[in-house]
Protein backbone atom coordinates (compact mmCIF):
# COMPACT_ATOMS: atom_id res chain seq x y z
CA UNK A 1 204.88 28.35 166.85
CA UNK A 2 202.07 26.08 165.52
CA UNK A 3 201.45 26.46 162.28
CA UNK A 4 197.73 25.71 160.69
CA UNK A 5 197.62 25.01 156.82
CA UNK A 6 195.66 26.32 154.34
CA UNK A 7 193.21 24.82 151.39
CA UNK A 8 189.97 26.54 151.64
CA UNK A 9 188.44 24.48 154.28
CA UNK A 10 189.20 21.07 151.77
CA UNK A 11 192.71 20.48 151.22
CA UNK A 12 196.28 21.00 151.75
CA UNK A 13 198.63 18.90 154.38
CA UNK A 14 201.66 19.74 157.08
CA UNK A 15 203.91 18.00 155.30
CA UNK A 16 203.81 20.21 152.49
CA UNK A 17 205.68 22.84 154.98
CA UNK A 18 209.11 21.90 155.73
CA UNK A 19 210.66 23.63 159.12
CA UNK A 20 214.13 24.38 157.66
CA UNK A 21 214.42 28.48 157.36
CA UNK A 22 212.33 28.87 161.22
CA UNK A 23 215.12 26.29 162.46
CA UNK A 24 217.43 28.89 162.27
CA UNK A 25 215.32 30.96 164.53
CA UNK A 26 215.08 29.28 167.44
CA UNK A 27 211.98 28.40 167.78
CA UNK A 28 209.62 25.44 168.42
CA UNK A 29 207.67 24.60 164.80
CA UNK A 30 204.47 22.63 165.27
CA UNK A 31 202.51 21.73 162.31
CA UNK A 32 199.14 19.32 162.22
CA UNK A 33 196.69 17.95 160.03
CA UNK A 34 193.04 18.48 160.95
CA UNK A 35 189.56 16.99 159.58
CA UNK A 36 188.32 18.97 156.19
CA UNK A 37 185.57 19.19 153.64
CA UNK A 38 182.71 17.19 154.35
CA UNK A 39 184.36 15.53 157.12
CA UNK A 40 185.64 18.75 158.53
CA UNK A 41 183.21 21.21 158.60
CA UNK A 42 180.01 19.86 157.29
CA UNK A 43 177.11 21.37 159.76
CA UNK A 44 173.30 20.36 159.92
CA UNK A 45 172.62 23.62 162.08
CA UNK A 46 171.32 21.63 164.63
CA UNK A 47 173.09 19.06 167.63
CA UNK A 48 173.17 15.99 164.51
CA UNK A 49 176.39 17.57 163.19
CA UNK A 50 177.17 21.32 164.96
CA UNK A 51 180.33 21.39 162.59
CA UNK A 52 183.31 22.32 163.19
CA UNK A 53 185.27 19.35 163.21
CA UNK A 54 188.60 20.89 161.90
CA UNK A 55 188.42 23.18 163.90
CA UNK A 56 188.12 21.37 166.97
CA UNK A 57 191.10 18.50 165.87
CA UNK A 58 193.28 22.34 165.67
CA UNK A 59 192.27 22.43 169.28
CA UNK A 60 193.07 19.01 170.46
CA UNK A 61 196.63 19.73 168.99
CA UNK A 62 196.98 22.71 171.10
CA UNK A 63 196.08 20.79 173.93
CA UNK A 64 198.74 18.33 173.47
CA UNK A 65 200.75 20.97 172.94
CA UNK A 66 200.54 22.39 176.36
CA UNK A 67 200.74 18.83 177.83
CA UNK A 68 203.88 17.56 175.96
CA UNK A 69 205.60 20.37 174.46
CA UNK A 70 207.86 21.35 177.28
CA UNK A 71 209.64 17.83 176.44
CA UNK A 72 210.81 19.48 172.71
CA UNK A 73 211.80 22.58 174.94
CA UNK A 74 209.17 24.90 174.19
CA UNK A 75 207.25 26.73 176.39
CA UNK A 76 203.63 26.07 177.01
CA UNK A 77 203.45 29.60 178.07
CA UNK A 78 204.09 31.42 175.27
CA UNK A 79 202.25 29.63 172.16
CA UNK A 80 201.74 31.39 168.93
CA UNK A 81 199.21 30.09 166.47
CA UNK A 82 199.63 31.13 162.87
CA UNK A 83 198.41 30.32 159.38
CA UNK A 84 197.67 31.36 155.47
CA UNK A 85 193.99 31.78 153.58
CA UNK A 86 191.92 29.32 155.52
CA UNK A 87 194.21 28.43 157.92
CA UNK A 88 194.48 32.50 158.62
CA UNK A 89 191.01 32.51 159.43
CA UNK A 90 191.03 28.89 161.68
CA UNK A 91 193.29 31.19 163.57
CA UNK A 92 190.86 34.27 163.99
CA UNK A 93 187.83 31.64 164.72
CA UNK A 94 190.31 30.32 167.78
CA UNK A 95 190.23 34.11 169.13
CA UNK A 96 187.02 34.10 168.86
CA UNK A 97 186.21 30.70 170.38
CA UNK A 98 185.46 31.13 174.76
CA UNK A 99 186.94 27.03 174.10
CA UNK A 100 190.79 27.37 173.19
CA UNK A 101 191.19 29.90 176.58
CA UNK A 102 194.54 29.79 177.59
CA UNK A 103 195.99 27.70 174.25
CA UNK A 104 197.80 29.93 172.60
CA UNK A 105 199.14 33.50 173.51
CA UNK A 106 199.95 35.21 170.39
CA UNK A 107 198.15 34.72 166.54
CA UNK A 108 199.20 35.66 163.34
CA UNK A 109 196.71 35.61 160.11
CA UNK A 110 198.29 36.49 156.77
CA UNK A 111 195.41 36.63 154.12
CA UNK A 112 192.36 35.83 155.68
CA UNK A 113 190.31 36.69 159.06
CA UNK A 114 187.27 35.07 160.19
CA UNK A 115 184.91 37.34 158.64
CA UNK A 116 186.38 36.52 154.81
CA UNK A 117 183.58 36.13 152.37
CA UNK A 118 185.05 32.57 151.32
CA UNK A 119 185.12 32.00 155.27
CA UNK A 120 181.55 32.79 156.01
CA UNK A 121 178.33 30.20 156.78
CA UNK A 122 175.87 30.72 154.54
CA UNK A 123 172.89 28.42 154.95
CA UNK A 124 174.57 25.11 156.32
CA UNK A 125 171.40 22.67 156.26
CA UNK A 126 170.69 23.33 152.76
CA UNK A 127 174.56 22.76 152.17
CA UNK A 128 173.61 19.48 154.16
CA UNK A 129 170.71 18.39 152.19
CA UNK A 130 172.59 19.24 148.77
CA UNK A 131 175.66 16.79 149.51
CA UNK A 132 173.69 14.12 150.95
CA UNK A 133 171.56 14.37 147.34
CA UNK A 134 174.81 13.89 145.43
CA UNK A 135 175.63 10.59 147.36
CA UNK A 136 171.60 9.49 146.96
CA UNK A 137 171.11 9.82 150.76
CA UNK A 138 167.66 10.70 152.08
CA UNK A 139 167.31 14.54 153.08
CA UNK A 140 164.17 13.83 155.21
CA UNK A 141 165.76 15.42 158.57
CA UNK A 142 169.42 15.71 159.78
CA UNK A 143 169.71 12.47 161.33
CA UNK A 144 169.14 10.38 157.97
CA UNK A 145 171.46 13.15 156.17
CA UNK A 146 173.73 12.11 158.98
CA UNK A 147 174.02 8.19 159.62
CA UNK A 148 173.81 8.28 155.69
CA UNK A 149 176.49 10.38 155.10
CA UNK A 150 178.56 8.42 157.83
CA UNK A 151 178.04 5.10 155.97
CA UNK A 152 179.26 6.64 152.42
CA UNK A 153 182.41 5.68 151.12
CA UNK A 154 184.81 8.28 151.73
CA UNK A 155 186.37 8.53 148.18
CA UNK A 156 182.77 9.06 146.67
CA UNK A 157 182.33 11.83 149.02
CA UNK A 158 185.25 13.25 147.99
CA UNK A 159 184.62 13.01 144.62
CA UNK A 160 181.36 15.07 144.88
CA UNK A 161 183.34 18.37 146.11
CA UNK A 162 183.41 20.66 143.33
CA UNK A 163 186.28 21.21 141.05
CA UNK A 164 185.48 24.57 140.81
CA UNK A 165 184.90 25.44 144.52
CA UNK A 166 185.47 29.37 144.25
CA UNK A 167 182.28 28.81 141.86
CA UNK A 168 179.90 26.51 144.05
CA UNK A 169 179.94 28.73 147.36
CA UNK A 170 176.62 26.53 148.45
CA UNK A 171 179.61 23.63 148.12
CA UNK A 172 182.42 25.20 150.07
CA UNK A 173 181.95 23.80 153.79
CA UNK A 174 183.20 26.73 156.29
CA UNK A 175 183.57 27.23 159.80
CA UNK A 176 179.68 27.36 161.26
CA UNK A 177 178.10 29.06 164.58
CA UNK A 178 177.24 26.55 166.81
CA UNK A 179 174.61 26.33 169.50
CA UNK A 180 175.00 25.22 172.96
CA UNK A 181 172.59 22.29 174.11
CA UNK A 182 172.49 19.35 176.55
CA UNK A 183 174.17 17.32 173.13
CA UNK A 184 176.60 20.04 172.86
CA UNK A 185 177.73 21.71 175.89
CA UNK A 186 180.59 23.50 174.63
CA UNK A 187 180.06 24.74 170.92
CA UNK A 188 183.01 26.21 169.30
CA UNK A 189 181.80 29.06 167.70
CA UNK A 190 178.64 30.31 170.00
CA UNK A 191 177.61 33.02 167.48
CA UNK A 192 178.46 34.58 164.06
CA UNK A 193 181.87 35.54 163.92
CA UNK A 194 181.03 39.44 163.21
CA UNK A 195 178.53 39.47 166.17
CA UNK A 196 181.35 38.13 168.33
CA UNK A 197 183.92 40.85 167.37
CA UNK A 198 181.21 43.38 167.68
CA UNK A 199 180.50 42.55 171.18
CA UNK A 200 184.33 41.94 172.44
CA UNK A 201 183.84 38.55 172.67
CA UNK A 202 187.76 37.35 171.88
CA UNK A 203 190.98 37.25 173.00
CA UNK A 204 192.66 39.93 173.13
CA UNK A 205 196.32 38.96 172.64
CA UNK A 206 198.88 40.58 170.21
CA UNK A 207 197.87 39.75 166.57
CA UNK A 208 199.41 40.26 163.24
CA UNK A 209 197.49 40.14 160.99
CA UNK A 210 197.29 41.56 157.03
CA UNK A 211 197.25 40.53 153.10
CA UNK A 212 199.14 40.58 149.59
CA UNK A 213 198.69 43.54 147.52
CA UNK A 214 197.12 41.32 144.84
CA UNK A 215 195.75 38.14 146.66
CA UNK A 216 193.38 37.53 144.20
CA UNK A 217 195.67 37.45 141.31
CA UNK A 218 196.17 33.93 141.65
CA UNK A 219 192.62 32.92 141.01
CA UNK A 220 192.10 35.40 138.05
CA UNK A 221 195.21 35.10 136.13
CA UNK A 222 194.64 31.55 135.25
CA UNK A 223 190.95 32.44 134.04
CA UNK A 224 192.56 35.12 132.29
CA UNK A 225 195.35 33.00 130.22
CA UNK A 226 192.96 30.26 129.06
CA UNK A 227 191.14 30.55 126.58
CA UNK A 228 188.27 28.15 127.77
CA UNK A 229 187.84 29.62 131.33
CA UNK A 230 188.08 33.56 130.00
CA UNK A 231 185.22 32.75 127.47
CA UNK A 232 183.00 31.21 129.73
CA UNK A 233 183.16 33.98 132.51
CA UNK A 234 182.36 36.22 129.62
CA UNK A 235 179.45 34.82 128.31
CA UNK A 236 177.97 34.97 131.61
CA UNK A 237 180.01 37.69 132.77
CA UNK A 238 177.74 39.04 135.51
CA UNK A 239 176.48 35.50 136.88
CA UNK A 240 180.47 34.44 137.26
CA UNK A 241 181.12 37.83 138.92
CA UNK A 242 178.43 37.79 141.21
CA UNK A 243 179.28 34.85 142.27
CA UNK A 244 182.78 35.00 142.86
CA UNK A 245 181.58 38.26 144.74
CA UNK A 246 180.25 35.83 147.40
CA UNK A 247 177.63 38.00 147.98
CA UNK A 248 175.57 36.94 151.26
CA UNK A 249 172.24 35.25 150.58
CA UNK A 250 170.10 37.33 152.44
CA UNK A 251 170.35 39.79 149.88
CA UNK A 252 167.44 40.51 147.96
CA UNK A 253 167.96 40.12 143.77
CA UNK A 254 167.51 43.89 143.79
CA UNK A 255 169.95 44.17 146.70
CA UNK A 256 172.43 42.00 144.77
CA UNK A 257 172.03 43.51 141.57
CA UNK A 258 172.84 47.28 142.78
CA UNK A 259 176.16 45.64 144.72
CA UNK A 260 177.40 44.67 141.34
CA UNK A 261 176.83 47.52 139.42
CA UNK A 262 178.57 49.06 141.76
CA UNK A 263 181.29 46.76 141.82
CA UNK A 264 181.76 47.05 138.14
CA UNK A 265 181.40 50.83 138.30
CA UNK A 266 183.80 51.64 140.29
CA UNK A 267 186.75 48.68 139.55
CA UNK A 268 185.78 48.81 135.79
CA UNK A 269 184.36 51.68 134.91
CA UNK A 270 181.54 50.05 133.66
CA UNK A 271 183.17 47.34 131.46
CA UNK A 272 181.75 44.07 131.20
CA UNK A 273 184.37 42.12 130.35
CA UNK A 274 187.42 39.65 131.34
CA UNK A 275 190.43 41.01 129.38
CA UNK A 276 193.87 41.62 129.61
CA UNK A 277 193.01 45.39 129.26
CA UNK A 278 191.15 45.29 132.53
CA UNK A 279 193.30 42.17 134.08
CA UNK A 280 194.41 44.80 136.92
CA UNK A 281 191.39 46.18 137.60
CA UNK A 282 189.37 42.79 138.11
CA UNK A 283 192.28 41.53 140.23
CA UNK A 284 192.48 44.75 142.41
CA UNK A 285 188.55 44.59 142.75
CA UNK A 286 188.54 40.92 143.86
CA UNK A 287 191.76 41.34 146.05
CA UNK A 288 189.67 44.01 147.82
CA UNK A 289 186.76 42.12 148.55
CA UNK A 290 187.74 38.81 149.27
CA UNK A 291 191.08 39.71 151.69
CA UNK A 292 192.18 43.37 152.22
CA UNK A 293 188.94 44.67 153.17
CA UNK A 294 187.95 41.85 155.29
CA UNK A 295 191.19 42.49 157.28
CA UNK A 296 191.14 45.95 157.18
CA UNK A 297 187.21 45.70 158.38
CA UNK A 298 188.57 42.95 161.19
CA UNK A 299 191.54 45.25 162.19
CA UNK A 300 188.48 48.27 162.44
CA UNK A 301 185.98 46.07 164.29
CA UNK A 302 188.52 45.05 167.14
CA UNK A 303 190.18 47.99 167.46
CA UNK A 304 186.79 49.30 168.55
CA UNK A 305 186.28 47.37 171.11
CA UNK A 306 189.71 47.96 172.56
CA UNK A 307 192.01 45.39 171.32
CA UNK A 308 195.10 47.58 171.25
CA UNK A 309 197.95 45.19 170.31
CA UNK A 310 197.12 44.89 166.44
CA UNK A 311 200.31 44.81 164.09
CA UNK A 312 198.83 45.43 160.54
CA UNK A 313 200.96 44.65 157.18
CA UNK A 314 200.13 44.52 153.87
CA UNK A 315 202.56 42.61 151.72
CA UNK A 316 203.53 44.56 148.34
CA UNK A 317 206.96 42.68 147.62
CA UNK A 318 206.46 40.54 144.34
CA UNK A 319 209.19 37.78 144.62
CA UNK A 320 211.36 36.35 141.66
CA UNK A 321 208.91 33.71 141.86
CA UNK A 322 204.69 33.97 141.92
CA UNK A 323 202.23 31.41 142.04
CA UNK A 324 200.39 33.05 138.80
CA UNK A 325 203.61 32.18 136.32
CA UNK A 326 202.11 28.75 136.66
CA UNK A 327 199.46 30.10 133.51
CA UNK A 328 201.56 33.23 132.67
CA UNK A 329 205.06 35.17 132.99
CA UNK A 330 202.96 38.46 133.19
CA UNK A 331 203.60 40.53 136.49
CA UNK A 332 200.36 40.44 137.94
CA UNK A 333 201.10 41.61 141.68
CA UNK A 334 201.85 39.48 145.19
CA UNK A 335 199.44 36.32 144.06
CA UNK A 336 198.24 34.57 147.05
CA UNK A 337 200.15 32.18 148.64
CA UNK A 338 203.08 33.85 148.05
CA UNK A 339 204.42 34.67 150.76
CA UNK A 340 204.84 30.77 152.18
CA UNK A 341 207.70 30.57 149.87
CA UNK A 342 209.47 33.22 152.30
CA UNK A 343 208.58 31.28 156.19
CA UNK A 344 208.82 27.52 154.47
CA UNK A 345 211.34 26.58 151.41
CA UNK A 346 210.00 25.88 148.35
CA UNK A 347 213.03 26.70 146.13
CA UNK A 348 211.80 23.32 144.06
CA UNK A 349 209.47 25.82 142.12
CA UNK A 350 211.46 28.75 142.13
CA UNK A 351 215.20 29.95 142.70
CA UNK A 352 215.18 32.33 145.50
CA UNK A 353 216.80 35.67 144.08
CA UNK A 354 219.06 38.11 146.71
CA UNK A 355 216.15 40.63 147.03
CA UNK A 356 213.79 36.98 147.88
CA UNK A 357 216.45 35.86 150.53
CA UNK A 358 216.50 39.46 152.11
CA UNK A 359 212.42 39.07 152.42
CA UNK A 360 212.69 35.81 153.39
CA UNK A 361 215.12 36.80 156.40
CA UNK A 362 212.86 40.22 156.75
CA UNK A 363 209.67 38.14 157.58
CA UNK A 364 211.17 35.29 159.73
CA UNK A 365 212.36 38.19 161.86
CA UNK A 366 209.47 39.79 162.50
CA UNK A 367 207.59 36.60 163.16
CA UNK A 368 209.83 34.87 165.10
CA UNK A 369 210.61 38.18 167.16
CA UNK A 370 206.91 38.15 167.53
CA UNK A 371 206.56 35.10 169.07
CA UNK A 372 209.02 35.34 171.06
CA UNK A 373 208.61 39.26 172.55
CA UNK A 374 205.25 39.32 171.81
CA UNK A 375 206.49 42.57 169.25
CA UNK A 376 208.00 42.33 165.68
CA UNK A 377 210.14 44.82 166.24
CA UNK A 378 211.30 44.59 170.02
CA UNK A 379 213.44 47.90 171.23
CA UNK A 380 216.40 45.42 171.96
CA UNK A 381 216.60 43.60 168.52
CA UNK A 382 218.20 40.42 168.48
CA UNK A 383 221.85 40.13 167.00
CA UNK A 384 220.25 38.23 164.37
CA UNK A 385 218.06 40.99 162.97
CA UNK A 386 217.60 41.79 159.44
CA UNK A 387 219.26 44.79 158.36
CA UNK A 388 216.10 46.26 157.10
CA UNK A 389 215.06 46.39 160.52
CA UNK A 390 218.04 48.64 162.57
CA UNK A 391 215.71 51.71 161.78
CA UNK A 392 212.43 50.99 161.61
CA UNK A 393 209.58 50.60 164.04
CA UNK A 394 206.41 48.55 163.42
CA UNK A 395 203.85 50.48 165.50
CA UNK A 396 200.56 49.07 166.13
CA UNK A 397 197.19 49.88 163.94
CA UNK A 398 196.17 52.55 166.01
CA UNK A 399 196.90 54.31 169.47
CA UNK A 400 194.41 54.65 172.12
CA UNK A 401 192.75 57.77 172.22
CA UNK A 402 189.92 59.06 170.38
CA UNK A 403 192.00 61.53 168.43
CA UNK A 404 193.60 58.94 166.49
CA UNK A 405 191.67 58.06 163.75
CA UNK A 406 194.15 56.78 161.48
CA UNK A 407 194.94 53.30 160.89
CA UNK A 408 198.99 52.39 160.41
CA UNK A 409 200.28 49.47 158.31
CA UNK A 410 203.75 48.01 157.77
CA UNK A 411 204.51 47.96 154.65
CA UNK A 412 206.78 45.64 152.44
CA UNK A 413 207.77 46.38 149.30
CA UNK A 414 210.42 47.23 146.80
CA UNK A 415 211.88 50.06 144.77
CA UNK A 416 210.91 50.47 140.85
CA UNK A 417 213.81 51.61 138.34
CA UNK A 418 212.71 53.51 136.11
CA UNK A 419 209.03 53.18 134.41
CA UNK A 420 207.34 49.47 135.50
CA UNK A 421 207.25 46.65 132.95
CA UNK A 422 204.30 43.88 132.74
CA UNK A 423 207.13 41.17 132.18
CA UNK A 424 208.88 38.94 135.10
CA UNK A 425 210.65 41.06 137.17
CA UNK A 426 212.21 43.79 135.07
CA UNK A 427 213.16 47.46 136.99
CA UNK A 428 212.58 46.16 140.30
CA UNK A 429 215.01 47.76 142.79
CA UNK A 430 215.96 46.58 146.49
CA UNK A 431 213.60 45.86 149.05
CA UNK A 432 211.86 49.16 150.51
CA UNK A 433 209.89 48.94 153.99
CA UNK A 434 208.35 51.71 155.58
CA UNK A 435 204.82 52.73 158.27
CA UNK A 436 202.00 53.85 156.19
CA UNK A 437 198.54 55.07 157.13
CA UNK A 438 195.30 54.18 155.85
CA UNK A 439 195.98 51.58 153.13
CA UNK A 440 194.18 52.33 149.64
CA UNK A 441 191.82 54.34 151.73
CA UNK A 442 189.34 55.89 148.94
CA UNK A 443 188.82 51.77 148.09
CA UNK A 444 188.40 50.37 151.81
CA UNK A 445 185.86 53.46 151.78
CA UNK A 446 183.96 51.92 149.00
């Protein structure tokens, strides 16, 4: 199981995921580091810098995997690649790349597909041009930007990157389309991820892949608690929320203008406003656009094209501990991130309660049995199992056949005693898991 980090394209590390709880599993855990930010996935659009870089270093990793890890007692035959927010979508871009053939077998992607807004590759050059400004390099074609940029000390280039990236999308460097040439033979991503998916162009190996019930909680909440942040959004209320929309640039102002009236119609009813009042509403918008849709548009997209072994989830359990009591003790939902705490310890935060350990041993299950049967819920369950699993089934998205037009989930979630409370984690019962169909359908509609 190799695991790729996540960060948004510009940070994280592997250290920062101990192996103890998939130990127990028997199981091979690779983890890596990989090129980001400027260094990882800055492109020019043109053969100067194709981009990419990250994504490539994931690749040379899984080629020394299938070279050396037979020697750890793995098999090079039965890889599974997996990964959280950005590192969910390196994973989708490897499906999609003709380049990593034969490198992995199985993928998992929790909370973020190739095809996130935060993922996508807006106008790259300009993105170019706009760092190499910040570090006084010439912009006068890409191979100044280039040898300039090479020649920069590394911690001023670092310092440049934004400290509010989810605010500077023209400063976020992403995964890019490439294109082939005599300088680069073999480019990673040979169109735009959505055209690729459109046109079959991926592997078509068993994927899980889904999101937290309130991903985006752990981006608003902290806006929401201080002061400082809540009252800037609001005086510019709709230039903050367009652009934490990401909306795509090719959009017109008119265009842009009707997606977020629209937007604020339908998640807020028409309020214009950051408050606690409206805290769920603004998180369930944002959690919508920026992961659940994407994946339930990704898990649409390639099931129409006839990838059949698609296990969806959507993640609904809110642990003991949440990344958003870092700025409030509020229950705001399954933050994202969350759910690392339950495939890599992190008890240094947070105690894990019962219900947390149950999840914990839930998940690992179904990943592990994954990875190894290429099913999270084999018909002959290992002795191991968690007892959530003796009678349940995780069925894939959708059977084949044109009558079957709904789209199954597994769900994971938890009972509520009596009537919910916004504090920590008052009335919440055991852990519940059941097969759904058609998650939040009237908003994936919208």
């Amino acid at each position: 199981m190799c695991w790729i980090h996540g960060g948004l394209f510009y940070s994280g590390s592997a250290q920062n995921y101990p192996p103890d709880f998939l130990m127990d599993k028997n199981v091979v855990l690779v983890t890596f580091n990989y090129r980001l930010g400027v260094y990882g996935f800055l492109s020019t659009g043109d053969d100067e810098s194709p981009g990419n870089y990250g994504l490539k270093d994931q690749r040379a990793a899984l080629m020394w995997v299938q070279e050396n890890i037979a020697v750890f007692g793995g098999n090079p035959k039965s890889v599974t690649l997996f990964g959280e927010s950005s590192g969910a979508t390196c994973v989708h871009c490897h499906m999609l790349s003709p380049f990593t053939e034969g490198l992995f077998h199985r993928a998992i992607s929790m909370a973020g597909t190739a095809i996130s807004p935060w993922a996508s590759c807006p106008d790259p050059l300009s993105m170019a041009q706009e760092q190499a400004k910040l570090v006084n390099c010439s912009t006068a074609n890409t191979s100044t930007i280039v040898a300039c940029l090479k020649d920069t000390d590394p911690v001023l280039l670092v310092k440049t990157y934004p400290s509010e990236p989810l605010f500077a999308r023209n400063r976020v460097f992403t995964p890019c389309p490439e294109q082939q040439s005599f300088r680069n033979p073999e480019p990673f991503l040979p169109g735009d991820p959505l055209d690729l998916i459109r046109a079959g162009k991926f592997k078509k190996i068993p994927w899980i892949v889904g999101a937290n019930s309130q991903d985006a909680s752990t981006f608003i909440v902290p806006i929401l608690n201080l002061n400082r942040l809540r009252a800037r959004w609001n005086k510019n209320f709709e230039q903050f929320t367009k652009s934490f929309l990401f909306l795509p640039k090719k959009l017109t102002k008119v265009q842009a203008d009707g997606v977020y009236e629209k937007f604020i119609d339908f998640y807020l009813n028409g309020t214009r406003n950051l408050s606690q009042q409206d805290a769920y509403q603004i998180i369930e918008g944002f959690s919508d656009r920026h992961f659940i849709h994407p994946v339930k548009k990704s898990v649409d997209l390639h099931l129409s094209v006839g990838h059949e072994k698609i296990f969806w989830y959507n993640l609904a359990y809110r642990g003991f501990y949440s990344t958003t009591y870092l700025t409030s003790l509020r229950n705001y939902g399954v933050g994202h991130v969350d759910e690392r705490r339950y495939i890599f310890p992190m008890s240094f935060f947070w105690p894990y309660s019962e219900n947390d350990k149950e999840v914990s041993e839930l998940i690992l299950n179904l990943w592990t049995n994954f990875a190894k049967f290429e099913n999270p819920t084999p018909a002959n369950k290992p002795p191991d199992s968690s007892r959530l699993l003796d009678k349940i089934t995780w069925f894939t998205a959708r059977d084949v056949g044109p009558e079957n037009m709904h789209t199954r989930y597994f769900n994971i979630g938890q009972v509520i005693l009596g009537s919910p409370t916004e504090f920590l984690n008052e009335n919440l019962g055991p852990v519940k898991i059941n097969m759904a169909e058609d998650l939040d359908k009237e908003r994936m509609d919208f």
